[in-house]
C-alpha atoms as a PDB file:
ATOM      1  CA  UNK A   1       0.000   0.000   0.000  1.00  0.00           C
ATOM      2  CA  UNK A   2       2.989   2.588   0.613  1.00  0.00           C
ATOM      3  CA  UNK A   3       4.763   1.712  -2.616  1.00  0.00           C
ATOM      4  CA  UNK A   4       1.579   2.248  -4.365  1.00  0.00           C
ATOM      5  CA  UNK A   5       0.186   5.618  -2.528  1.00  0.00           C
ATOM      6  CA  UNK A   6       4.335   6.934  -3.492  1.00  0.00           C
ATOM      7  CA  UNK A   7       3.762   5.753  -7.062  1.00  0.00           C
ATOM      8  CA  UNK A   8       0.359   7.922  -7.320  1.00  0.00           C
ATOM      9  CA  UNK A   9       2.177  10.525  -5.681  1.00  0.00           C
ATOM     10  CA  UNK A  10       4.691  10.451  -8.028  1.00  0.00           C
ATOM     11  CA  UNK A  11       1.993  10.168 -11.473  1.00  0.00           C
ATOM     12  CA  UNK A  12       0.233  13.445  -9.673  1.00  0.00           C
ATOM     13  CA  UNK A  13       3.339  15.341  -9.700  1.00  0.00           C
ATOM     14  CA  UNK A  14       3.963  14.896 -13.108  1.00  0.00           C
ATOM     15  CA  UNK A  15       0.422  15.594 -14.485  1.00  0.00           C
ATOM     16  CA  UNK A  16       0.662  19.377 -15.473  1.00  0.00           C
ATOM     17  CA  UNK A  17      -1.729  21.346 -13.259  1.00  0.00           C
ATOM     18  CA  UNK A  18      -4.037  24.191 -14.864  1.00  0.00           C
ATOM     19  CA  UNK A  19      -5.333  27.051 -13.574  1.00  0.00           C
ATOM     20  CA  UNK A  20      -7.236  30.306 -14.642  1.00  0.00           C
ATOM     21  CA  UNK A  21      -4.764  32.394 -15.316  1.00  0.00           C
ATOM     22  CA  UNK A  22      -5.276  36.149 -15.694  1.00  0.00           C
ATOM     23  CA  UNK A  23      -5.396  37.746 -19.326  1.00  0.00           C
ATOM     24  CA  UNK A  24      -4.302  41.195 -19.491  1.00  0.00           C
ATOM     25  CA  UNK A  25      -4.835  43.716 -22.024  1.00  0.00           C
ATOM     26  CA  UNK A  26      -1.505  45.277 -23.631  1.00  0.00           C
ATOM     27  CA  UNK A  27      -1.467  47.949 -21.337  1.00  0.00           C
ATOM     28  CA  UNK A  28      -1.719  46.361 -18.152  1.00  0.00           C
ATOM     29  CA  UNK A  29       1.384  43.964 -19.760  1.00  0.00           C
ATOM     30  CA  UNK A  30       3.213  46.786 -20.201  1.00  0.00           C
ATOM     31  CA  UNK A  31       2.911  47.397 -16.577  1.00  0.00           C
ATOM     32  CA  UNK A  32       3.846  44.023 -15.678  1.00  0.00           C
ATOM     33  CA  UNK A  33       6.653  44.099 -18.266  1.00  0.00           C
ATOM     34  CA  UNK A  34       8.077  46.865 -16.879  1.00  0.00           C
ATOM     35  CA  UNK A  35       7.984  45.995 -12.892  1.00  0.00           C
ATOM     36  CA  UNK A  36       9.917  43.131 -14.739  1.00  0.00           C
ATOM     37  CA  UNK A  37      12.789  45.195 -16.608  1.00  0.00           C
ATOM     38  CA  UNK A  38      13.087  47.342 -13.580  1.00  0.00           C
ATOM     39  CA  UNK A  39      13.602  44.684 -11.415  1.00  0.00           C
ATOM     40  CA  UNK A  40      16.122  42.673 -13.448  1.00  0.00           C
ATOM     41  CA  UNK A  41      17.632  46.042 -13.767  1.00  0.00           C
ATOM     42  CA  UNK A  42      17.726  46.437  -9.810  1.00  0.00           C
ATOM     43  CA  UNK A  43      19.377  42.827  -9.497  1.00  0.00           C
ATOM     44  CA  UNK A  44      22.057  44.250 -12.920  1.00  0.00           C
ATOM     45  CA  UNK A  45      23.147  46.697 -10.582  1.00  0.00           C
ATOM     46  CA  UNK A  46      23.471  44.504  -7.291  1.00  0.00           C
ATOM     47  CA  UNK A  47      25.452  42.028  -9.417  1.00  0.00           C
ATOM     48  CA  UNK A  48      27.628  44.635 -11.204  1.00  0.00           C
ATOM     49  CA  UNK A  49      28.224  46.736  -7.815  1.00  0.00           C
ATOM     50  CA  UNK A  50      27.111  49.158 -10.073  1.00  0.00           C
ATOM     51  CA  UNK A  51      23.579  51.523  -9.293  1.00  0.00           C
ATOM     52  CA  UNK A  52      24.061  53.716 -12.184  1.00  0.00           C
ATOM     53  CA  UNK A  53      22.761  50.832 -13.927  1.00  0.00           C
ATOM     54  CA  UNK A  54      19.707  50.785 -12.272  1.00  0.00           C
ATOM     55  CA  UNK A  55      18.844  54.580 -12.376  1.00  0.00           C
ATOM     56  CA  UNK A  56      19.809  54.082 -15.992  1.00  0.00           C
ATOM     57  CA  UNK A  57      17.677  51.302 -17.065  1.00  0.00           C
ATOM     58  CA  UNK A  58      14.508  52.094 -14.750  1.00  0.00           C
ATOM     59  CA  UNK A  59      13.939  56.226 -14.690  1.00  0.00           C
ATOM     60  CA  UNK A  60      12.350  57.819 -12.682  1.00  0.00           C
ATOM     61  CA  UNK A  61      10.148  61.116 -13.270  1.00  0.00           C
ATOM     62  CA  UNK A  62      11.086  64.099 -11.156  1.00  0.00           C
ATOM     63  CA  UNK A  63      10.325  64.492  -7.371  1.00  0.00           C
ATOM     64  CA  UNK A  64       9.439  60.349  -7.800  1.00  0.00           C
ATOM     65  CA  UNK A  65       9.028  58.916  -3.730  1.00  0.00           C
ATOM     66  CA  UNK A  66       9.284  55.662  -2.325  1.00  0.00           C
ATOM     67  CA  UNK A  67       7.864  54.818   0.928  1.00  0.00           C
ATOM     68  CA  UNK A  68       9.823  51.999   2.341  1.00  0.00           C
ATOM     69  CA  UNK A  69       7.606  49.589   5.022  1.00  0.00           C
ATOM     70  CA  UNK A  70      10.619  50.408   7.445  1.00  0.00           C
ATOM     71  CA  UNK A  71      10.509  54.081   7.332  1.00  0.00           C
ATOM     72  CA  UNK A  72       8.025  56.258   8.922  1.00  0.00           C
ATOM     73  CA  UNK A  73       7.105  58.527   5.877  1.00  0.00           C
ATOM     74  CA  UNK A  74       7.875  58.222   2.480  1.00  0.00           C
ATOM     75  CA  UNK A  75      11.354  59.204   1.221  1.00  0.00           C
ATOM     76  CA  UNK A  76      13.041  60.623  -2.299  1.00  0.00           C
ATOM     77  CA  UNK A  77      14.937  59.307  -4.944  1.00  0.00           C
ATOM     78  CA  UNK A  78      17.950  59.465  -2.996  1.00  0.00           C
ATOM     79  CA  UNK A  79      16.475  56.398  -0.797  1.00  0.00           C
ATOM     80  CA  UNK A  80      18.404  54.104  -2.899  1.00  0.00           C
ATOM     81  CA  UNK A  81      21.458  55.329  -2.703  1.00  0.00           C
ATOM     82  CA  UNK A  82      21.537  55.866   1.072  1.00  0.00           C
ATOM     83  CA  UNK A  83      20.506  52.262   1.372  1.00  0.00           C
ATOM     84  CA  UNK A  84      22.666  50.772  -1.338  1.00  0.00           C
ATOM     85  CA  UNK A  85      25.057  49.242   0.667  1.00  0.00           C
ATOM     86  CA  UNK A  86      22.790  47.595   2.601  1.00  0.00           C
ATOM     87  CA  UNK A  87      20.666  46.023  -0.026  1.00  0.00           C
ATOM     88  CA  UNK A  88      23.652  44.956  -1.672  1.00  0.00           C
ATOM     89  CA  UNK A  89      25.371  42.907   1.499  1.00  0.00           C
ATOM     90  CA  UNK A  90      22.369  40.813   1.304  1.00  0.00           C
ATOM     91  CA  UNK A  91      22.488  38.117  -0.733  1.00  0.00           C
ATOM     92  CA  UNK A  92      19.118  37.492  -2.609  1.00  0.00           C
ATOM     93  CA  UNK A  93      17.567  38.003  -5.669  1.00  0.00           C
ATOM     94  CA  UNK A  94      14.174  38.181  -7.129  1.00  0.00           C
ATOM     95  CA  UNK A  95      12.771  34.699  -8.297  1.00  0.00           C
ATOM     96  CA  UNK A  96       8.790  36.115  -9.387  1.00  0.00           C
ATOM     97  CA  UNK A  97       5.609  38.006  -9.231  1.00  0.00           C
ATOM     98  CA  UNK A  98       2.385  37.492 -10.115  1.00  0.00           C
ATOM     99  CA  UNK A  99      -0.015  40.310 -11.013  1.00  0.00           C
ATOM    100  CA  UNK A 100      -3.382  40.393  -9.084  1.00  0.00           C
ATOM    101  CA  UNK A 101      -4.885  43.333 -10.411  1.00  0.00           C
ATOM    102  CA  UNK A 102      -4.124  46.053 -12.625  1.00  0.00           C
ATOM    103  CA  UNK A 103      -6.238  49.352 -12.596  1.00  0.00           C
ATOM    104  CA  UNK A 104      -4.922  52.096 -15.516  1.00  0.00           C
ATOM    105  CA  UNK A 105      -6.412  55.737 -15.508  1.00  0.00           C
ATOM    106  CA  UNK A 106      -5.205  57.782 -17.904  1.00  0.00           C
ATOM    107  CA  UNK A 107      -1.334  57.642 -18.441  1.00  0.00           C
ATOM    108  CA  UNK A 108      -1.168  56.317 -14.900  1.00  0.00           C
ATOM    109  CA  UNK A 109      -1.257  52.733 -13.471  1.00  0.00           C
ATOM    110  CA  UNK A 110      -1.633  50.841 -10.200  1.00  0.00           C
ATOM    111  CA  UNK A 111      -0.307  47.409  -9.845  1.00  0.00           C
ATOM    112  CA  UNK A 112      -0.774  45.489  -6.943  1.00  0.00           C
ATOM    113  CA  UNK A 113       0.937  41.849  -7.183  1.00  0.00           C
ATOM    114  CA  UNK A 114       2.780  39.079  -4.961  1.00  0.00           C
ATOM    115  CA  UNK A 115       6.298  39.762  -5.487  1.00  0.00           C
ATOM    116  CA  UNK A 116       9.072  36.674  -4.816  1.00  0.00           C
ATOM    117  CA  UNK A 117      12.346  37.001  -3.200  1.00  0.00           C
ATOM    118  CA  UNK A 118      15.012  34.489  -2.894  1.00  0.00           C
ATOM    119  CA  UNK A 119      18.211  34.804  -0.092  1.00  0.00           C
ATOM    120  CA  UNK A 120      20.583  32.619   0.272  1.00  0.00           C
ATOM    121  CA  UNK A 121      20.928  32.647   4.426  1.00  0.00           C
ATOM    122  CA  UNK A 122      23.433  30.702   6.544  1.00  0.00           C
ATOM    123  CA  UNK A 123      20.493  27.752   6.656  1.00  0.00           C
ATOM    124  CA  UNK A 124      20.183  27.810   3.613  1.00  0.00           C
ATOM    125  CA  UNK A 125      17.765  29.321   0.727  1.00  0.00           C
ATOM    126  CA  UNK A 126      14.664  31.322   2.139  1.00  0.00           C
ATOM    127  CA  UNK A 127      11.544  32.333  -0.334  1.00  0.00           C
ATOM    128  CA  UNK A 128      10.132  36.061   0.871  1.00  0.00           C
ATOM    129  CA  UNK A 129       6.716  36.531  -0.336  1.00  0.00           C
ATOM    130  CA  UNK A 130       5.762  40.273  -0.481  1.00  0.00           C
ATOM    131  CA  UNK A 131       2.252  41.770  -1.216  1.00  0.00           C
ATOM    132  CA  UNK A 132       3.469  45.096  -3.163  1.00  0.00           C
ATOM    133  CA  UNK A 133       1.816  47.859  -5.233  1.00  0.00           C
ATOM    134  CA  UNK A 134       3.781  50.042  -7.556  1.00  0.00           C
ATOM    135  CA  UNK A 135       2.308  53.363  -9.045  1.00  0.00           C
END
C-alpha cells in the first residue's frame, strides 16, 4: 500500500496542473513588463556593484518617492542610494511576481501583485513573499 500511494504521488506530480490564469490587455502587460525590466535592472546593478545601472535602465520622473515599510514617511529618490550598501550585502535576488490586479487611468497605473524574493541565508535558501503595489 505505501509503494503504491508513493507511485500515485509520483503520477500526480507529473500531471501538469491548470489554472485560470489572468489575461491582461496590452497595457496592463506593459505594466507588468516593466515591474519586470526594472527589477532585473535592480538585481544588474546589485550584481555589477554598479547603481548607475539601475537609475539608468529604470527612470524615474522628477520628485518620484518611495515609501519603504521600514521608514516612517515616504522618502526621495535618494532612498536608494543611502541604502545601497545595505541592499547589496544581502544576498538574494528576485525569483517572481504574479499580477493580481491592474487598474490604468489615464497615463497612470496601479499594480498590486505578490512579489518573490530568494536569499541565500546561513540555513540555507529562504523564499520572501511580499504583497506590493507600484504606481
Amino acid at each position: 500500500m505505501r509503494h503504491l500511494l508513493k507511485t500515485l504521488t509520483f503520477v500526480i506530480l507529473l500531471v501538469p496542473f491548470t489554472s485560470s490564469a489572468q489575461h491582461w490587455t496590452e497595457e496592463e502587460q506593459e505594466l507588468i513588463d516593466h515591474i519586470i525590466m526594472d527589477w532585473n535592472a535592480w538585481m544588474e546593478a546589485i550584481e555589477k556593484n554598479d547603481i548607475e545601472i539601475w537609475l539608468t535602465k529604470s527612470p524615474r520622473v522628477e520628485n518620484a518617492k518611495w515609501w519603504w515599510t521600514e521608514e516612517g514617511a515616504p522618502s526621495d529618490a535618494e532612498w536608494v542610494r543611502r541604502n545601497w550598501d545595505m541592499v547589496r550585502r544581502v544576498d538574494a535576488g528576485w525569483s517572481d511576481m504574479r499580477p493580481v490586479s491592474i487598474l490604468i487611468h489615464g497615463n497612470a497605473g496601479i499594480v498590486h501583485f505578490y512579489g518573490y524574493w530568494k536569499a541565500n541565508t546561513k540555513d540555507g535558501p529562504v523564499v520572501t513573499e511580499a504583497k506590493r503595489t507600484e504606481l
